[in-house]
PDB file of N, CA and C in Angstrom:
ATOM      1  N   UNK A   1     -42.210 -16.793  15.435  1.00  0.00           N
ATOM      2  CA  UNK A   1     -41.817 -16.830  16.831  1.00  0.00           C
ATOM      3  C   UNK A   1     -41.592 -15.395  17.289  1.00  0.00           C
ATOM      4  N   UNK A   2     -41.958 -14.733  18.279  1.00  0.00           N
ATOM      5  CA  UNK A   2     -41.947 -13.892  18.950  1.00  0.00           C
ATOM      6  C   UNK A   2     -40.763 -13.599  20.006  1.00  0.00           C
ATOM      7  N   UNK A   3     -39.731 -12.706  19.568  1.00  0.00           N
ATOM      8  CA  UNK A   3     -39.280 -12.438  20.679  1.00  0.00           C
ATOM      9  C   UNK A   3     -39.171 -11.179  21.358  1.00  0.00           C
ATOM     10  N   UNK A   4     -39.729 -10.946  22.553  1.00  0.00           N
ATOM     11  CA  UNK A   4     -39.627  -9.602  23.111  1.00  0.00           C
ATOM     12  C   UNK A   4     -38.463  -8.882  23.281  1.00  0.00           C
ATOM     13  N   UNK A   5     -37.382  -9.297  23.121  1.00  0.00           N
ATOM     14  CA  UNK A   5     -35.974  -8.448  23.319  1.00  0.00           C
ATOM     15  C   UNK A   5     -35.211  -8.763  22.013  1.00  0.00           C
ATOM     16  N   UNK A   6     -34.987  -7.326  21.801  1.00  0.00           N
ATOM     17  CA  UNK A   6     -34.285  -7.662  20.128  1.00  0.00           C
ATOM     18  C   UNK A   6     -32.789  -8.014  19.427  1.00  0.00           C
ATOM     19  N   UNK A   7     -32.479  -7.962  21.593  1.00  0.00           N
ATOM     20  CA  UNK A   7     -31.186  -8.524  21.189  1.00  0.00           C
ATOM     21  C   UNK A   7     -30.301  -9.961  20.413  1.00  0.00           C
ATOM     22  N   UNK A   8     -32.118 -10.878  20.600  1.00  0.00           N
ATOM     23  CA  UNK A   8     -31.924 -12.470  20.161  1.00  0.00           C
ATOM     24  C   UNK A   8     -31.332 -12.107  18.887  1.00  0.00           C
ATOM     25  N   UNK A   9     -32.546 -11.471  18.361  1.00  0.00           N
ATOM     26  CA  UNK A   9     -32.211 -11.668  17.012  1.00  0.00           C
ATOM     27  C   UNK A   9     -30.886 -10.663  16.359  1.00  0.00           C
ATOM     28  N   UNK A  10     -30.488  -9.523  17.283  1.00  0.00           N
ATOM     29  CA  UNK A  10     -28.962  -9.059  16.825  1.00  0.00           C
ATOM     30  C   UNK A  10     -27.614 -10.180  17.173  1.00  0.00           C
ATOM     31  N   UNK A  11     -27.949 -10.977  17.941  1.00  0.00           N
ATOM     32  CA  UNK A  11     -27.066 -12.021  17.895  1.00  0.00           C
ATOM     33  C   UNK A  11     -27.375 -12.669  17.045  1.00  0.00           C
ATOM     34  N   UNK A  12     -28.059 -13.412  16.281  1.00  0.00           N
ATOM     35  CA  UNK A  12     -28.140 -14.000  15.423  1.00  0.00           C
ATOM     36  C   UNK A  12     -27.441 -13.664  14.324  1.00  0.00           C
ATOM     37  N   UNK A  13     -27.625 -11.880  13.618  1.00  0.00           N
ATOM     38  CA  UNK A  13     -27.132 -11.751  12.618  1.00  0.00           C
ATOM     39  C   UNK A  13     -25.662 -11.460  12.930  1.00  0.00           C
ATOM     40  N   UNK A  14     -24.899 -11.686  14.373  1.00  0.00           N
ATOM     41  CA  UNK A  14     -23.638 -11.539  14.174  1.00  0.00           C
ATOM     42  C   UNK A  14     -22.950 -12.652  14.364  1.00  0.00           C
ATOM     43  N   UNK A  15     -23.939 -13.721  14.523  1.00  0.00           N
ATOM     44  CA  UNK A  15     -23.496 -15.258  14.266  1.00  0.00           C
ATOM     45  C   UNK A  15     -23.426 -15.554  13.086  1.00  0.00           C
ATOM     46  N   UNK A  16     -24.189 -14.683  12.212  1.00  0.00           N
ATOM     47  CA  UNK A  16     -23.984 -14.922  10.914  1.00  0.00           C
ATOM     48  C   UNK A  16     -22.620 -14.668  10.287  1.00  0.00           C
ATOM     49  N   UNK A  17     -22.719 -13.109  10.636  1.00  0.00           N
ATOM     50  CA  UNK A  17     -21.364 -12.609  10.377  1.00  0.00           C
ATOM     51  C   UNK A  17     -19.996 -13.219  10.351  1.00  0.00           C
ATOM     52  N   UNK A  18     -19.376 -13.547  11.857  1.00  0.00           N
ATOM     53  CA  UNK A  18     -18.869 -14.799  12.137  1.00  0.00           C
ATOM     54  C   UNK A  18     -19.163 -15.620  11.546  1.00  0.00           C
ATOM     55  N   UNK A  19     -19.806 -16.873  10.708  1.00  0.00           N
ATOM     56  CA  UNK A  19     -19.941 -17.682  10.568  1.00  0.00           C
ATOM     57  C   UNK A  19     -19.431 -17.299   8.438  1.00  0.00           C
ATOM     58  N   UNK A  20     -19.997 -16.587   7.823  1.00  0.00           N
ATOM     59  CA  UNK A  20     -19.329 -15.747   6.925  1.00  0.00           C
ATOM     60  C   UNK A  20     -17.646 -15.912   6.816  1.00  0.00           C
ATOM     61  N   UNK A  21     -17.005 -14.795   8.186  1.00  0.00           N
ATOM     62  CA  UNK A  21     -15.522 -14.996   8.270  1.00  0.00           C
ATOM     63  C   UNK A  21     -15.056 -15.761   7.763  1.00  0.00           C
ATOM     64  N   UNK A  22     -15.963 -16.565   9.194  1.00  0.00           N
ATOM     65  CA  UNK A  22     -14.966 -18.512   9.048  1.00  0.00           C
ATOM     66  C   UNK A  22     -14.907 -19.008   8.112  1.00  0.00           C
ATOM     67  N   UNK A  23     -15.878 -18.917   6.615  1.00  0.00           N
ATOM     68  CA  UNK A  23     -15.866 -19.566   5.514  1.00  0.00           C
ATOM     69  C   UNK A  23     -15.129 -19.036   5.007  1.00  0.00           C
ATOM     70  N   UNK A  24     -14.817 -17.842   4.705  1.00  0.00           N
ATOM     71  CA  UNK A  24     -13.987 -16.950   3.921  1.00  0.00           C
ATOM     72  C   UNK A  24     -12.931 -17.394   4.195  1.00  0.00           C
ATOM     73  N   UNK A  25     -12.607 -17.745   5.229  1.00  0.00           N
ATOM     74  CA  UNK A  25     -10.694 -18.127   5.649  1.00  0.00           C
ATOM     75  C   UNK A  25     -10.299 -19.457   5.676  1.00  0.00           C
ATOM     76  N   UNK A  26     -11.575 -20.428   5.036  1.00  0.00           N
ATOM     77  CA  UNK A  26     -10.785 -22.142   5.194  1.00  0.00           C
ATOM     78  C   UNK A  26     -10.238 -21.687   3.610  1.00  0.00           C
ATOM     79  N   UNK A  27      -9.566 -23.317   4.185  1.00  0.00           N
ATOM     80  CA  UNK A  27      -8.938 -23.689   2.377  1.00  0.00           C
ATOM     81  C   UNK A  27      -9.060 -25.255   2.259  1.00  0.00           C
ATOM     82  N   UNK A  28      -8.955 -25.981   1.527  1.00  0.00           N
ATOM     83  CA  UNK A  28      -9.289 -27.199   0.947  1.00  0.00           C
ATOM     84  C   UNK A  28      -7.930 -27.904   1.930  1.00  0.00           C
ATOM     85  N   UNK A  29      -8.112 -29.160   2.420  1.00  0.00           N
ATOM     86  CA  UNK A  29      -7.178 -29.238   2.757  1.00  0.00           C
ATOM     87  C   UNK A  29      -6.155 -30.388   1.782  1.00  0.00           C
ATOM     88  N   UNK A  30      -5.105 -30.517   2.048  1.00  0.00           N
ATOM     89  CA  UNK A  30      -4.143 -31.285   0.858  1.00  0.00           C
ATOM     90  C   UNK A  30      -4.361 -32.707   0.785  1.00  0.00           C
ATOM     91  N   UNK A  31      -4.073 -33.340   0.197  1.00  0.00           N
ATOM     92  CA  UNK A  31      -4.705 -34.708   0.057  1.00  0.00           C
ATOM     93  C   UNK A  31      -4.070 -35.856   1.174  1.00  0.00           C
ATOM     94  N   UNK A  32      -3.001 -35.481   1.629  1.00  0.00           N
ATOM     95  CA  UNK A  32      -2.084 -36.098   2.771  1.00  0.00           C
ATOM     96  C   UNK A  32      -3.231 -36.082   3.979  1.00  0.00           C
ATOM     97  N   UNK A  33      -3.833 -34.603   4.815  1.00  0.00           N
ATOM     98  CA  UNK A  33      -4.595 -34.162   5.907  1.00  0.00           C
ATOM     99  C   UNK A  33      -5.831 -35.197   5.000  1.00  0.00           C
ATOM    100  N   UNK A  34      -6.440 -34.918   4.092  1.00  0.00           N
ATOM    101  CA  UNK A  34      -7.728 -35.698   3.465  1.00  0.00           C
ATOM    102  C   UNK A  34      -7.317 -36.928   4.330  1.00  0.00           C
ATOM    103  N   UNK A  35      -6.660 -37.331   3.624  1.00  0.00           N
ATOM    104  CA  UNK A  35      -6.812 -39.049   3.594  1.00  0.00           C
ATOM    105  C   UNK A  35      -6.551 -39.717   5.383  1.00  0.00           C
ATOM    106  N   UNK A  36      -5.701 -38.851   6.116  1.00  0.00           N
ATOM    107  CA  UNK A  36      -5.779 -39.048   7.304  1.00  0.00           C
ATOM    108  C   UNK A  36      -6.891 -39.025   8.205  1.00  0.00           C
ATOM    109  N   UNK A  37      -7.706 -38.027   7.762  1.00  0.00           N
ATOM    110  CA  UNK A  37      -9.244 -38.250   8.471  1.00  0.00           C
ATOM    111  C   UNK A  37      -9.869 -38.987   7.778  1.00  0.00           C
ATOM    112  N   UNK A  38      -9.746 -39.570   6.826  1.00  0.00           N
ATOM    113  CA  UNK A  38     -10.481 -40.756   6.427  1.00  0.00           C
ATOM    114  C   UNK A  38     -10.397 -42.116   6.700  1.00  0.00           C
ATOM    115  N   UNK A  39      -9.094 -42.235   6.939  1.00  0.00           N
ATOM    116  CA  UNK A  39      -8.443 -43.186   7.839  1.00  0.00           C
ATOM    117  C   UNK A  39      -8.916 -43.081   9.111  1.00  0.00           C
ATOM    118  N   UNK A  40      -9.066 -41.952  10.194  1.00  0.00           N
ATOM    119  CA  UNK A  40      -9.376 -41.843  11.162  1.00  0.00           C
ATOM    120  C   UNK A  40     -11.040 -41.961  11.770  1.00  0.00           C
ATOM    121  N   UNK A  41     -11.360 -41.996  10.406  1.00  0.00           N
ATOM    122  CA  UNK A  41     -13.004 -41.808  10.260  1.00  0.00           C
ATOM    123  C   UNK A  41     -13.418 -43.304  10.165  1.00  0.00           C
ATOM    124  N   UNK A  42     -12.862 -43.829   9.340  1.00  0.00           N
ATOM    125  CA  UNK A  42     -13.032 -45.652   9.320  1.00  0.00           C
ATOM    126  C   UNK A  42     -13.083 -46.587  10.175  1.00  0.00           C
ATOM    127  N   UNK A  43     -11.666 -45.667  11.075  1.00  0.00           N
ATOM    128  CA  UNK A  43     -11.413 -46.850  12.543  1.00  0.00           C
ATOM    129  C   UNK A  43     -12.631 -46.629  13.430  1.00  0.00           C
ATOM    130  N   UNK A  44     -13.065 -44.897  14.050  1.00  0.00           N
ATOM    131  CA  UNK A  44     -14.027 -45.069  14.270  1.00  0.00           C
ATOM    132  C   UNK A  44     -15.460 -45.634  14.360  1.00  0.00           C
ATOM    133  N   UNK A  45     -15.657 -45.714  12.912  1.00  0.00           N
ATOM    134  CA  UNK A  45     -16.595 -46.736  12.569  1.00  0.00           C
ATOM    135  C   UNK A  45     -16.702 -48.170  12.432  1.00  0.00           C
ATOM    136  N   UNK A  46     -15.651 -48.071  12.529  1.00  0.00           N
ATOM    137  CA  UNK A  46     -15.413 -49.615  12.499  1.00  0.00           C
ATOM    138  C   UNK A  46     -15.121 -50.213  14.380  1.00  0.00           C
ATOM    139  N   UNK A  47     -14.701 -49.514  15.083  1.00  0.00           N
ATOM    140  CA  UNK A  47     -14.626 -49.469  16.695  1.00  0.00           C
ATOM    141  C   UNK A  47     -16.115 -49.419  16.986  1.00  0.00           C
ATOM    142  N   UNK A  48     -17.203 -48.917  16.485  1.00  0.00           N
ATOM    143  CA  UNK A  48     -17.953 -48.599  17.485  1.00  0.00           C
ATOM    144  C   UNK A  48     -19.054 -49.405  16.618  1.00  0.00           C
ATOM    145  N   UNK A  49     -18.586 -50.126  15.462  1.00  0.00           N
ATOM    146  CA  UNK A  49     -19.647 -51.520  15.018  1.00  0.00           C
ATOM    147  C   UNK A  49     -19.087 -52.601  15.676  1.00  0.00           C
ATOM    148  N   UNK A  50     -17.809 -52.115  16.043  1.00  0.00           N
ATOM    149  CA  UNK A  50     -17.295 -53.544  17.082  1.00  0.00           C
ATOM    150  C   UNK A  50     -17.967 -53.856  18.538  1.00  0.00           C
ATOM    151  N   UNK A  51     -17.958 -52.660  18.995  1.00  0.00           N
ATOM    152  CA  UNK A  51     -18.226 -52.794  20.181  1.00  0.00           C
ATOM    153  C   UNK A  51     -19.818 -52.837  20.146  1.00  0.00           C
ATOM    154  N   UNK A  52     -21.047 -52.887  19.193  1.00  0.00           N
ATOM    155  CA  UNK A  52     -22.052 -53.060  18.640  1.00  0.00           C
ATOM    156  C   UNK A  52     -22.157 -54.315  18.967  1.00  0.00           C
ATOM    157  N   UNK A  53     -21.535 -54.684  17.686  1.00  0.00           N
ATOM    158  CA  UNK A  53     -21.852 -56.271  17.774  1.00  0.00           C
ATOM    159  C   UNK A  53     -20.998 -57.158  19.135  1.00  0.00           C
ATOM    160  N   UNK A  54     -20.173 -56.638  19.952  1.00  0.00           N
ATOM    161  CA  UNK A  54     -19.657 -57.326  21.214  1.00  0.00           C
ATOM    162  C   UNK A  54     -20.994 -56.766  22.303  1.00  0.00           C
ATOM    163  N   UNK A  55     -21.788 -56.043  22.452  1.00  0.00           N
ATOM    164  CA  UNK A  55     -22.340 -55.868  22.753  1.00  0.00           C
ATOM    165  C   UNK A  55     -24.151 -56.638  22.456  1.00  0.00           C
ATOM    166  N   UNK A  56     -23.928 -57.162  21.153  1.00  0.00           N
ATOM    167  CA  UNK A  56     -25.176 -57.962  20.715  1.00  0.00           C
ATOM    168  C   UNK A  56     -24.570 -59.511  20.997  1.00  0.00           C
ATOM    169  N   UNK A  57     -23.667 -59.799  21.130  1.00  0.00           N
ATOM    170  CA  UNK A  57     -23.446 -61.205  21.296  1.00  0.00           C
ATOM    171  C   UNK A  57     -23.117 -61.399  22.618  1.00  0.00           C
ATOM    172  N   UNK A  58     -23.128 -60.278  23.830  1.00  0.00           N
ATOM    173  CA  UNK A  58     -23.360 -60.570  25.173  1.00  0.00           C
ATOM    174  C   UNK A  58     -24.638 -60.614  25.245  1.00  0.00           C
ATOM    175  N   UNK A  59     -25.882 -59.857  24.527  1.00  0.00           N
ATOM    176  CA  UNK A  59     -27.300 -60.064  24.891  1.00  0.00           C
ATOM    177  C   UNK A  59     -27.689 -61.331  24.523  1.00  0.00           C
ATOM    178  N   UNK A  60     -27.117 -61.624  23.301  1.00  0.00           N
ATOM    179  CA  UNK A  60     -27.604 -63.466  23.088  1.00  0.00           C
ATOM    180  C   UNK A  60     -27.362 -64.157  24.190  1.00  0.00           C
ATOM    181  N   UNK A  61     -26.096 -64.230  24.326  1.00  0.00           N
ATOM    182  CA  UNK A  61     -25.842 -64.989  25.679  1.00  0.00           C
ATOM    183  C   UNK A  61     -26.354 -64.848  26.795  1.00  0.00           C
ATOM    184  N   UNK A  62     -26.420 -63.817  27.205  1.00  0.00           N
ATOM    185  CA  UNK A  62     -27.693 -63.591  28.645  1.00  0.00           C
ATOM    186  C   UNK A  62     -28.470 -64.221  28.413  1.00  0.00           C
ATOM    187  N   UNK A  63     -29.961 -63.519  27.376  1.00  0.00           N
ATOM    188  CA  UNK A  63     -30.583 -63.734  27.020  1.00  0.00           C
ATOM    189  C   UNK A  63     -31.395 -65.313  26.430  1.00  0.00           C
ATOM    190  N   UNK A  64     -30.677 -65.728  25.563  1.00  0.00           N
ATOM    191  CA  UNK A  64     -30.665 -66.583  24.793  1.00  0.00           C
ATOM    192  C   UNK A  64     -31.369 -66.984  23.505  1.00  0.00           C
ATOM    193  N   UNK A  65     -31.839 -65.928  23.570  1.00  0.00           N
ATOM    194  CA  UNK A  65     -32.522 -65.592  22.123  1.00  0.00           C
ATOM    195  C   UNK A  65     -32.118 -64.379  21.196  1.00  0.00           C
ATOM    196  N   UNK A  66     -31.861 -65.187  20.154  1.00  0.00           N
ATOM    197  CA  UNK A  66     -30.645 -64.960  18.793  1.00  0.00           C
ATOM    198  C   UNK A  66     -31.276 -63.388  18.259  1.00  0.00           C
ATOM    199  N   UNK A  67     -32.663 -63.297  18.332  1.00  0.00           N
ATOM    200  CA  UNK A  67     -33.491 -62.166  18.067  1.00  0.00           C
ATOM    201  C   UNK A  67     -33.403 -61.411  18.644  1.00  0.00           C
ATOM    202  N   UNK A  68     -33.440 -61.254  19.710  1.00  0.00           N
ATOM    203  CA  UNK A  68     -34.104 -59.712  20.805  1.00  0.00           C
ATOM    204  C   UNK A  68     -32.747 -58.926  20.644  1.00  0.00           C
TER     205      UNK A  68
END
């Protein structure tokens, strides 16, 4: 890819840079924070297979075919 101004690509390598930092400065988090986004991660998924399937059992009903 071609770019005529070379500033694209000096941003790039200081997105890198930055992006470097940021790794350098996490830390693992403790098993208390773990398990809370996992918890929080579940309901999500589990909310938005709900509203999935409340959403497939209004098309049956419109509809009336168990398939489409």
């Amino acid at each position: 890819m071609f770019f005529p101004d070379r500033s694209v690509t000096m941003g790039l390598g200081s997105f890198f840079q930055s992006a470097t930092r940021l790794l350098r400065t996490l830390a693992k988090p403790d098993w208390k924070t773990f398990w809370l986004s996992i918890k929080i991660d579940f309901i999500g998924v589990a909310l938005l297979g709900a509203i999935g399937y409340l959403f497939k059992l209004i098309s049956v009903h419109i509809t009336g075919v168990p398939g489409a």
